[in-house]
PDB file of N, CA and C in Angstrom:
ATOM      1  N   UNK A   1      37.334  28.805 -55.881  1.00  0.00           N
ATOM      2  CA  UNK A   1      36.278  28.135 -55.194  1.00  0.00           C
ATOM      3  C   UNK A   1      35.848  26.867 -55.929  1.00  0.00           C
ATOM      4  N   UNK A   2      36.325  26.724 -57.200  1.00  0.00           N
ATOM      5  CA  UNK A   2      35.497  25.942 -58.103  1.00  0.00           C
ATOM      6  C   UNK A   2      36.675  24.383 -57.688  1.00  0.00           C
ATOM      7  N   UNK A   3      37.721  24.689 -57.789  1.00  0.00           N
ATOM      8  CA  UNK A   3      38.659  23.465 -57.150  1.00  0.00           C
ATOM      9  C   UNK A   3      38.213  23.580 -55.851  1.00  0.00           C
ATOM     10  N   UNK A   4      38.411  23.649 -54.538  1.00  0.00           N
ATOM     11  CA  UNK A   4      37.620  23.532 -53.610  1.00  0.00           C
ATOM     12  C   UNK A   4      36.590  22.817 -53.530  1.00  0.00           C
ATOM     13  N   UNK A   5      35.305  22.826 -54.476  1.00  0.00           N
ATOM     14  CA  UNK A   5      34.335  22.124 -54.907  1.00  0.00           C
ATOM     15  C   UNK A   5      34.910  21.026 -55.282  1.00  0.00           C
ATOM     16  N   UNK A   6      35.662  20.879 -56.282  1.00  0.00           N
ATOM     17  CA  UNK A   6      36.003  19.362 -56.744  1.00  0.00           C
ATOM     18  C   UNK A   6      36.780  18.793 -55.460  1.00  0.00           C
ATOM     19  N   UNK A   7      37.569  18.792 -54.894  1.00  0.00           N
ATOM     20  CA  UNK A   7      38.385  18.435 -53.603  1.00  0.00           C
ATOM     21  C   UNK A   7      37.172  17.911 -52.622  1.00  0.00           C
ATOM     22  N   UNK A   8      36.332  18.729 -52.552  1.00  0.00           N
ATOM     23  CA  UNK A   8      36.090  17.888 -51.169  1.00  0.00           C
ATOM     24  C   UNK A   8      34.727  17.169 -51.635  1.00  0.00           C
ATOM     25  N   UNK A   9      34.400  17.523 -53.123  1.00  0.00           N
ATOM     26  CA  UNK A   9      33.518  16.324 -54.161  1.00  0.00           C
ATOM     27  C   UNK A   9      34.617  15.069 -54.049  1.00  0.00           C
ATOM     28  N   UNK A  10      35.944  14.806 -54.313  1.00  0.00           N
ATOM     29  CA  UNK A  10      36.814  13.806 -54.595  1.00  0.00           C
ATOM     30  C   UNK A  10      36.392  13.469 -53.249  1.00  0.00           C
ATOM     31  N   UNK A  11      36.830  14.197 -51.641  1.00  0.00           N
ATOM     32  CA  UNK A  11      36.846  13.251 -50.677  1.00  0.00           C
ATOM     33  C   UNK A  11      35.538  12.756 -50.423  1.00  0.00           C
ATOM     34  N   UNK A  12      34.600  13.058 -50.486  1.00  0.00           N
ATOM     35  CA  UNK A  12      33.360  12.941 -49.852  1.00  0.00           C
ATOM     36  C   UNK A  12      32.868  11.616 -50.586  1.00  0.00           C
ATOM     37  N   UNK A  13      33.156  11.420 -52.049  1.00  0.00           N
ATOM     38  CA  UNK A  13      33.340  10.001 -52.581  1.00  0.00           C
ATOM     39  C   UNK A  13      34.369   9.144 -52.188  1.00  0.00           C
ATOM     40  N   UNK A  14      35.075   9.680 -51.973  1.00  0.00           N
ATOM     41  CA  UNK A  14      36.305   9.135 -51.171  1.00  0.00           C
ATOM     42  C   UNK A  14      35.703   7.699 -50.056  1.00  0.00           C
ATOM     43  N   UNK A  15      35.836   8.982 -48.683  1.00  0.00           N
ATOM     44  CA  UNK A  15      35.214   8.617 -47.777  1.00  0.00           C
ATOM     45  C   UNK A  15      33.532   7.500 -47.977  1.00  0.00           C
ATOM     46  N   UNK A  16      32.647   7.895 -48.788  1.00  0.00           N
ATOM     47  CA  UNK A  16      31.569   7.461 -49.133  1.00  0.00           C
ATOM     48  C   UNK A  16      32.066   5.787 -49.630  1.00  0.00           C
ATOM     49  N   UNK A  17      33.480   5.473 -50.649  1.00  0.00           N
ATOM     50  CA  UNK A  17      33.569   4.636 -51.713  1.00  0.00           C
ATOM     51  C   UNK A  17      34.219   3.322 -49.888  1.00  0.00           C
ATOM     52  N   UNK A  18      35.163   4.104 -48.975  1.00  0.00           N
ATOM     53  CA  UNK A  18      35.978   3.602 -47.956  1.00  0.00           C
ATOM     54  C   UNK A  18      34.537   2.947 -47.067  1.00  0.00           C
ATOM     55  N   UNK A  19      33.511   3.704 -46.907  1.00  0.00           N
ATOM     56  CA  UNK A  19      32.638   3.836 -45.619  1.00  0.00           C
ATOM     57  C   UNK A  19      31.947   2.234 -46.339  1.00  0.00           C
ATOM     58  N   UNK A  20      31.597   2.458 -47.296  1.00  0.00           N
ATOM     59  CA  UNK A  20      30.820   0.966 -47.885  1.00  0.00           C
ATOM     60  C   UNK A  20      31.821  -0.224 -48.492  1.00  0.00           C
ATOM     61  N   UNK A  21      33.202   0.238 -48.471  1.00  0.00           N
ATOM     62  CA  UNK A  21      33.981  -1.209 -48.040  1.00  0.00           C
ATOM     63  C   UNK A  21      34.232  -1.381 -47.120  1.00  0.00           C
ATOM     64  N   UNK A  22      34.589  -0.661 -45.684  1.00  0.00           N
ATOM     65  CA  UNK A  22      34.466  -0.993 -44.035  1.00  0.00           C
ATOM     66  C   UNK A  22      33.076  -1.760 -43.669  1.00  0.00           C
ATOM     67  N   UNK A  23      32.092  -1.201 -44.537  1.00  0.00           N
ATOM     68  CA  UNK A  23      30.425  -1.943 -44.259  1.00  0.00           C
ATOM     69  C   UNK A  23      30.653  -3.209 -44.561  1.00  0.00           C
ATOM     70  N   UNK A  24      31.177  -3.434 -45.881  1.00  0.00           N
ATOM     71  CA  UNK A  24      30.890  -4.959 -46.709  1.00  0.00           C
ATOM     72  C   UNK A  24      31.568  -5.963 -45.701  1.00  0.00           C
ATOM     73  N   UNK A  25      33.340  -5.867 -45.549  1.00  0.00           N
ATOM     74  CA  UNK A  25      33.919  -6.137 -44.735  1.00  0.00           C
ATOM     75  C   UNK A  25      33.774  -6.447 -43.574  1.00  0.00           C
ATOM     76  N   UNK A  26      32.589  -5.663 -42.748  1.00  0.00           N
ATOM     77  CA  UNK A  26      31.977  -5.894 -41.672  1.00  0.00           C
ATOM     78  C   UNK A  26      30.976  -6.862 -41.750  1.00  0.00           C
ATOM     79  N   UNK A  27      30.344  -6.906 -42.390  1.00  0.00           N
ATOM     80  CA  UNK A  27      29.170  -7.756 -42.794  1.00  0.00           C
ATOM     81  C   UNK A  27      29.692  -8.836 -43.265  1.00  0.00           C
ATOM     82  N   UNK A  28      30.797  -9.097 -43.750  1.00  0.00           N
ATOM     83  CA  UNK A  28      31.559 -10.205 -44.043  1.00  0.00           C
ATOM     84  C   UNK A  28      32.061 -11.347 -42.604  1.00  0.00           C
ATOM     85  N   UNK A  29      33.014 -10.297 -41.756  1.00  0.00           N
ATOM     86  CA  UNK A  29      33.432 -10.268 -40.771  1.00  0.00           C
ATOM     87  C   UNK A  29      32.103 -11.213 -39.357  1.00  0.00           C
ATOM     88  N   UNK A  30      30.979 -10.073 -39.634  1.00  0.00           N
ATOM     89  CA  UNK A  30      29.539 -10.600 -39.286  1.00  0.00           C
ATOM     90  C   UNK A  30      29.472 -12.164 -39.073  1.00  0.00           C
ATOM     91  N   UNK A  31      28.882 -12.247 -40.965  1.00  0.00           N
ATOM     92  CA  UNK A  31      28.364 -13.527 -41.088  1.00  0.00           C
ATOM     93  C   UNK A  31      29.595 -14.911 -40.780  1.00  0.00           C
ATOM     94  N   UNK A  32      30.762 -14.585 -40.955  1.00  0.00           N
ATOM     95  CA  UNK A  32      31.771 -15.469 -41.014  1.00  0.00           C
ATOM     96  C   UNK A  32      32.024 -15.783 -38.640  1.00  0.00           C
ATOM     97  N   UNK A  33      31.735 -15.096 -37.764  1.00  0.00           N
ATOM     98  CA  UNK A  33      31.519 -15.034 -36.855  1.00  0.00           C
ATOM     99  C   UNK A  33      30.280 -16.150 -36.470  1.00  0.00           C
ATOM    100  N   UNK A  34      29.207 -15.647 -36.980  1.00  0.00           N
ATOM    101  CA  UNK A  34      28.050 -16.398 -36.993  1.00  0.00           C
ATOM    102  C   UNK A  34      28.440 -18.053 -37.326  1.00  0.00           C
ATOM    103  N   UNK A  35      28.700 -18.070 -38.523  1.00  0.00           N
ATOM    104  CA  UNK A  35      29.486 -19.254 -38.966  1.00  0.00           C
ATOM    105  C   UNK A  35      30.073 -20.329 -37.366  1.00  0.00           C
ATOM    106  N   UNK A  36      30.865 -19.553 -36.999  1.00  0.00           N
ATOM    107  CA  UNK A  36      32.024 -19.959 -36.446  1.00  0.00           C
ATOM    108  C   UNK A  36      31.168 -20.211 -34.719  1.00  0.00           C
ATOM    109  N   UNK A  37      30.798 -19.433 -34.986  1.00  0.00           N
ATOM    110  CA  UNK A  37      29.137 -19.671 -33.425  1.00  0.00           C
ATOM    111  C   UNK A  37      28.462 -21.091 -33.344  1.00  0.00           C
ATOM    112  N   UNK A  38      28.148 -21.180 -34.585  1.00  0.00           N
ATOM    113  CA  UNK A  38      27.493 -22.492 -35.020  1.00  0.00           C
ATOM    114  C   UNK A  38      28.140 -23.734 -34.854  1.00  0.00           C
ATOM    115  N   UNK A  39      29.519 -23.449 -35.436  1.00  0.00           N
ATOM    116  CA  UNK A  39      30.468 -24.590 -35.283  1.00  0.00           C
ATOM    117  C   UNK A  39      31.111 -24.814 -34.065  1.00  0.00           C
ATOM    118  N   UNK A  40      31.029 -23.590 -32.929  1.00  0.00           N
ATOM    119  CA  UNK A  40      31.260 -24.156 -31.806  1.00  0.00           C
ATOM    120  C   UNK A  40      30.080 -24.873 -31.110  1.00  0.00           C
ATOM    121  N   UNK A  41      28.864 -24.315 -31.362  1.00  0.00           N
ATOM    122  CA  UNK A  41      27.622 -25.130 -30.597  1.00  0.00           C
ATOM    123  C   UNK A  41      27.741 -26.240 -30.976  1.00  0.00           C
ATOM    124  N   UNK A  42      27.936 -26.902 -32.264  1.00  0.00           N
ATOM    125  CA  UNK A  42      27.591 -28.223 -32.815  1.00  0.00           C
ATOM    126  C   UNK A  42      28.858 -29.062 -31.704  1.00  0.00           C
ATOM    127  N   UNK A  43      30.157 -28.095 -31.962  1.00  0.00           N
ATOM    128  CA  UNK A  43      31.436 -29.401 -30.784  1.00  0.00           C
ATOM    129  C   UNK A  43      30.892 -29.345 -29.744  1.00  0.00           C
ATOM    130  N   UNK A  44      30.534 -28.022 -28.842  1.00  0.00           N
ATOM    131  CA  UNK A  44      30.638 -28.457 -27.770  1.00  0.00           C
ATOM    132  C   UNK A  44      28.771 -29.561 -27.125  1.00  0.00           C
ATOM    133  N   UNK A  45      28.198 -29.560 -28.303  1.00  0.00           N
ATOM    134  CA  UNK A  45      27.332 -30.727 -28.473  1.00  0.00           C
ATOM    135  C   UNK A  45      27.917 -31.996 -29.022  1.00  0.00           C
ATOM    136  N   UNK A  46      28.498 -31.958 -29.655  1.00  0.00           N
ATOM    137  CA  UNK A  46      29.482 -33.496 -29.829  1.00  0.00           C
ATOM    138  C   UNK A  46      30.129 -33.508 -28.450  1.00  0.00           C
ATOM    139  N   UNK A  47      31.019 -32.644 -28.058  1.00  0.00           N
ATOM    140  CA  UNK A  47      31.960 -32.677 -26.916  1.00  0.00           C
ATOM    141  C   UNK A  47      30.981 -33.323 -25.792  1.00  0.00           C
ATOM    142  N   UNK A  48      29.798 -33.217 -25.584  1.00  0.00           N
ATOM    143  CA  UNK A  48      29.594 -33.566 -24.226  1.00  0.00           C
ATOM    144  C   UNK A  48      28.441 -34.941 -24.476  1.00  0.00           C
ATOM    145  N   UNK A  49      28.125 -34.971 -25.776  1.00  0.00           N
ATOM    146  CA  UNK A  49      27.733 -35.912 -25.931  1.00  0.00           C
ATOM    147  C   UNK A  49      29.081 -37.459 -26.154  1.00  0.00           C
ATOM    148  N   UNK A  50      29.880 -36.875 -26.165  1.00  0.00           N
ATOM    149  CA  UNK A  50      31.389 -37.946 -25.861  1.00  0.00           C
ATOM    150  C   UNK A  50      31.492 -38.157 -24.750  1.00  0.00           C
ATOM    151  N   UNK A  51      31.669 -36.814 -24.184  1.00  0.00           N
ATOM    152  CA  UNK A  51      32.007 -37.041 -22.721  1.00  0.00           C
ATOM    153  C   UNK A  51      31.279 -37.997 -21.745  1.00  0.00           C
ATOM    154  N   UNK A  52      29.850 -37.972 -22.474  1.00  0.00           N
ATOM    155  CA  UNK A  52      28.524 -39.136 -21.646  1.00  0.00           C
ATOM    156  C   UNK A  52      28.672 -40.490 -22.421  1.00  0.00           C
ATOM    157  N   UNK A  53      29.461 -40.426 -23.157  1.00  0.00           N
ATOM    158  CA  UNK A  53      29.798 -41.929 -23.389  1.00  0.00           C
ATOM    159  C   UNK A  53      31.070 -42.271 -22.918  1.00  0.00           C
ATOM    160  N   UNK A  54      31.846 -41.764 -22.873  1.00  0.00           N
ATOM    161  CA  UNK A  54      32.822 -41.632 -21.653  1.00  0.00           C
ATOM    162  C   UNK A  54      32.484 -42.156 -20.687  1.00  0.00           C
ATOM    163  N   UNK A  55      31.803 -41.159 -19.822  1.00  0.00           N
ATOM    164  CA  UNK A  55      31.393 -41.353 -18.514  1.00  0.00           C
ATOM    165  C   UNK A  55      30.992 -42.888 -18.711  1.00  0.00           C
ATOM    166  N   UNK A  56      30.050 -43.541 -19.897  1.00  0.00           N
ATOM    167  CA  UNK A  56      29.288 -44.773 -19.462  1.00  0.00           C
ATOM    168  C   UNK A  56      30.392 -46.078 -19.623  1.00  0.00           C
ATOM    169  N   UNK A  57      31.326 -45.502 -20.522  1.00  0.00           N
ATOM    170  CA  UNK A  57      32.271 -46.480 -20.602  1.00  0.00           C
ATOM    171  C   UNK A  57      33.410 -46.824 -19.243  1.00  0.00           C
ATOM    172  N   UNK A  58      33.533 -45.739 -18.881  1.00  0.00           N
ATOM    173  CA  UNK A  58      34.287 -46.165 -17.298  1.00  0.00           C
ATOM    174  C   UNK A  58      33.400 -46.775 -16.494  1.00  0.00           C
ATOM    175  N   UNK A  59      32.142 -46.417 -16.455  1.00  0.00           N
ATOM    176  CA  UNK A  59      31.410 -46.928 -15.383  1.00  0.00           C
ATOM    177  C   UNK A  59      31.254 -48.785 -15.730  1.00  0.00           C
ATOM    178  N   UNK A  60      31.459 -48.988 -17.283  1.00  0.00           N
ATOM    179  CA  UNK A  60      31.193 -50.470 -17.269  1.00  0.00           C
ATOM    180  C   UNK A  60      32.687 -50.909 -16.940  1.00  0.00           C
ATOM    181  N   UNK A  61      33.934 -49.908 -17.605  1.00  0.00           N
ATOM    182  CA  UNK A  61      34.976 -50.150 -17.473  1.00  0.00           C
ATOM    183  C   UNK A  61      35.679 -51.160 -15.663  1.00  0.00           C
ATOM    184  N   UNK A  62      34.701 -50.190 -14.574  1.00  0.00           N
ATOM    185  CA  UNK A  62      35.017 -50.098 -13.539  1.00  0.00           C
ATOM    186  C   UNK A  62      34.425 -51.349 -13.166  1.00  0.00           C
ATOM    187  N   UNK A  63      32.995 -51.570 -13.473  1.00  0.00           N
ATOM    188  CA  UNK A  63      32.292 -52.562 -13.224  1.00  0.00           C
ATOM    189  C   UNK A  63      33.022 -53.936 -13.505  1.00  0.00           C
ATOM    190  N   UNK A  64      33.593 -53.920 -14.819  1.00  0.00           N
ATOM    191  CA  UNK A  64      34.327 -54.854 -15.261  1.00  0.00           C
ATOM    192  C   UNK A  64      35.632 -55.602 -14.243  1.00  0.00           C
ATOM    193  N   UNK A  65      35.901 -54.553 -13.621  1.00  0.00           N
ATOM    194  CA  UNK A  65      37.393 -54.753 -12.979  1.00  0.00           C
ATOM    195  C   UNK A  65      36.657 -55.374 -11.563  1.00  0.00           C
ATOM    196  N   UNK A  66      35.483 -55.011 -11.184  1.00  0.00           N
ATOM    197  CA  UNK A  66      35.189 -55.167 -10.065  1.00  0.00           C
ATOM    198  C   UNK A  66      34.028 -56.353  -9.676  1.00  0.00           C
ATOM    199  N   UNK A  67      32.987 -56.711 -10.539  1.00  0.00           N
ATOM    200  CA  UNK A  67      32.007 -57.169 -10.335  1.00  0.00           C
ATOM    201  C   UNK A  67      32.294 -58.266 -11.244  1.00  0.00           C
ATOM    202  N   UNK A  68      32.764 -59.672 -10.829  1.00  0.00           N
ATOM    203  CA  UNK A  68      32.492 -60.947 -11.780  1.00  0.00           C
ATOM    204  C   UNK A  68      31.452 -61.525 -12.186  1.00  0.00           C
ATOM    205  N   UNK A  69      29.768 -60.775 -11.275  1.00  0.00           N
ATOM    206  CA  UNK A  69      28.853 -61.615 -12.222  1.00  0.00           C
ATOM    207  C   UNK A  69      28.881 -60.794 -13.476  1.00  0.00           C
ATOM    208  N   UNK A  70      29.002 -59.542 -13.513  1.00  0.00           N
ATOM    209  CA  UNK A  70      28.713 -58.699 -14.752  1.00  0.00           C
ATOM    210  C   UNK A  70      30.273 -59.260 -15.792  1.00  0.00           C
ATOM    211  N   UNK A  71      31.032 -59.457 -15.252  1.00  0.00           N
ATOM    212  CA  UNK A  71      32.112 -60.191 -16.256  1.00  0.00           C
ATOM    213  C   UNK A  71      31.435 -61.522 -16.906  1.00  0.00           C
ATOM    214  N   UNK A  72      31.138 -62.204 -15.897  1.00  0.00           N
ATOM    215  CA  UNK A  72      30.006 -63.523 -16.690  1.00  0.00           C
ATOM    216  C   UNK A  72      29.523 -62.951 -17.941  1.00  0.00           C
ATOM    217  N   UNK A  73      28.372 -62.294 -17.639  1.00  0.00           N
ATOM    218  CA  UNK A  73      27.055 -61.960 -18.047  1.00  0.00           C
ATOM    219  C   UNK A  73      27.713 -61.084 -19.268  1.00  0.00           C
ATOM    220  N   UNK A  74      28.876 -60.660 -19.348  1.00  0.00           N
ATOM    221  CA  UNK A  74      29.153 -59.686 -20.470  1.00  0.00           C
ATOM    222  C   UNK A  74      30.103 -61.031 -21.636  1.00  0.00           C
ATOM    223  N   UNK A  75      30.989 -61.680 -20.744  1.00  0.00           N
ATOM    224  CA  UNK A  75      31.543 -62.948 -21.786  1.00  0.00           C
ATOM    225  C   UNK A  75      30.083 -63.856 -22.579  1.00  0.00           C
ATOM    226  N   UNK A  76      29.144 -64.432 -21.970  1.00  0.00           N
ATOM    227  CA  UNK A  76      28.160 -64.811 -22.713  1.00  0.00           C
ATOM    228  C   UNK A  76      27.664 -64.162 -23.455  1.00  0.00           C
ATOM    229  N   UNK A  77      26.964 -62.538 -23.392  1.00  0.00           N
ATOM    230  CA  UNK A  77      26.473 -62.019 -23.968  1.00  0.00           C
ATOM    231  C   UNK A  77      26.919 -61.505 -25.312  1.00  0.00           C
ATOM    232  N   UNK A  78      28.360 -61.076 -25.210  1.00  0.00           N
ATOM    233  CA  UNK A  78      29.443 -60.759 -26.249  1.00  0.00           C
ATOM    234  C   UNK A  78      30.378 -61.992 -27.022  1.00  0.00           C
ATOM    235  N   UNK A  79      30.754 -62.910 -26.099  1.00  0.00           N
ATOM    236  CA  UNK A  79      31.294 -64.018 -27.207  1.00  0.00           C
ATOM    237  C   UNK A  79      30.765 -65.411 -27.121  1.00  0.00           C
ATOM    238  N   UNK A  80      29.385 -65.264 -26.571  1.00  0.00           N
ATOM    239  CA  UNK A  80      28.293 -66.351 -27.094  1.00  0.00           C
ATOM    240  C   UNK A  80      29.476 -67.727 -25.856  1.00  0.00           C
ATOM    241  N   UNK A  81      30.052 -67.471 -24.879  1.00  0.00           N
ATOM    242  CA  UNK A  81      30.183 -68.550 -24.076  1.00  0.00           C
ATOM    243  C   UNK A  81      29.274 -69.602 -23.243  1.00  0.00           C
ATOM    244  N   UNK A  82      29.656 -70.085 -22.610  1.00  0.00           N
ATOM    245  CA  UNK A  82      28.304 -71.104 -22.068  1.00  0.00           C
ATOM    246  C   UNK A  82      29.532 -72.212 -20.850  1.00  0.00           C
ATOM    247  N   UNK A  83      29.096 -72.048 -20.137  1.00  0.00           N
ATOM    248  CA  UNK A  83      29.090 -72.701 -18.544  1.00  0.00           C
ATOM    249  C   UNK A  83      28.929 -74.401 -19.350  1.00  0.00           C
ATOM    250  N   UNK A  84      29.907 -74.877 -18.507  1.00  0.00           N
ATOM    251  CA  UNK A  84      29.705 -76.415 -18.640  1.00  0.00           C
ATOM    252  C   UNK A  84      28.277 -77.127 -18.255  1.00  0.00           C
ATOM    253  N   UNK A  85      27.932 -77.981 -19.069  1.00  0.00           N
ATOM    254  CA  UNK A  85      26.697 -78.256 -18.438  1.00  0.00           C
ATOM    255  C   UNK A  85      25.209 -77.269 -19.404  1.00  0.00           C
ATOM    256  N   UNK A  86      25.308 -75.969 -19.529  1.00  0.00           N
ATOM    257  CA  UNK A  86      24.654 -74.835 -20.245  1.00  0.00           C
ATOM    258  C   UNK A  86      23.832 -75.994 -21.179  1.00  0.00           C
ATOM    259  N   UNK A  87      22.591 -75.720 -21.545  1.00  0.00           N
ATOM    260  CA  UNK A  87      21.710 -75.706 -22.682  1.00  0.00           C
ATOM    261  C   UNK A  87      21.835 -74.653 -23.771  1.00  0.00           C
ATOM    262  N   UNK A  88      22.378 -74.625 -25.077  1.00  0.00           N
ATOM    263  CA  UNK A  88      22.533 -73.697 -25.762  1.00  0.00           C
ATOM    264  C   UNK A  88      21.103 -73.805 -26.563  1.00  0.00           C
ATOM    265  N   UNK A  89      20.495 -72.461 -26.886  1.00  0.00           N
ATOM    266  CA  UNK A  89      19.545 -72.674 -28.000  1.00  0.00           C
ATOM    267  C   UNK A  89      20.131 -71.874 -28.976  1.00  0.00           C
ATOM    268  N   UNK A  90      19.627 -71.855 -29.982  1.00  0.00           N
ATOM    269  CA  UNK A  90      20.019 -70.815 -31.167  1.00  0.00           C
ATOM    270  C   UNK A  90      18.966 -70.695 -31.949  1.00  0.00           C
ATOM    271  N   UNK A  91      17.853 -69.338 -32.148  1.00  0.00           N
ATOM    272  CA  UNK A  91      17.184 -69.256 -32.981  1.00  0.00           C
ATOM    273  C   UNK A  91      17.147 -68.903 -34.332  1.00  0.00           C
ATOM    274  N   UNK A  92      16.899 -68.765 -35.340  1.00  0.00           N
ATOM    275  CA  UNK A  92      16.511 -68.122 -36.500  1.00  0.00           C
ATOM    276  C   UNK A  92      15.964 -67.190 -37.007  1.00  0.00           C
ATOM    277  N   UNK A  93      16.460 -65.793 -37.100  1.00  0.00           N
ATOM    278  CA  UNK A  93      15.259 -64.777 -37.479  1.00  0.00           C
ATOM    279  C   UNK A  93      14.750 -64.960 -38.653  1.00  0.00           C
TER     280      UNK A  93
END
């Protein structure tokens, strides 16, 4: 009886030593999940915050192809052109 006692003393630590590395592991498993939660919220917050600059860039894209006053109005504004005739000023900050 006295081996008997030690045997299922060995498993019961056994089992006990297995049960709290399946825990740790889990809790590992856990936080590394969590992790990975986070890092998808943050893309798919980059992702759609692209996607709306996207969207705004075709829409000037389109504009561009289609509307010549906004072609004007974007050559002056961007490479400082000027219409024959134009008054240029230039200030100083």
């Amino acid at each position: 009886m006295n081996s008997r006692r030690v045997i299922t003393g060995v498993y019961v630590v056994l089992l006990t030593v297995l049960g709290l590395g399946a825990g740790a592991l889990f809790l590992d498993a856990r936080a590394e999940y969590n992790q990975l939660k986070q890092v998808e919220a943050a893309s798919r917050r980059r992702l759609a915050e692209t996607e709306t600059r996207l969207r705004e860039q075709e829409r000037i894209l389109q504009r561009l192809r289609t509307d010549p006053g906004f072609v004007d109005k974007v050559i002056r504004q961007k490479l400082h052109y000027a219409h024959p005739g134009d008054v240029i000023f230039h200030f100083e900050n």
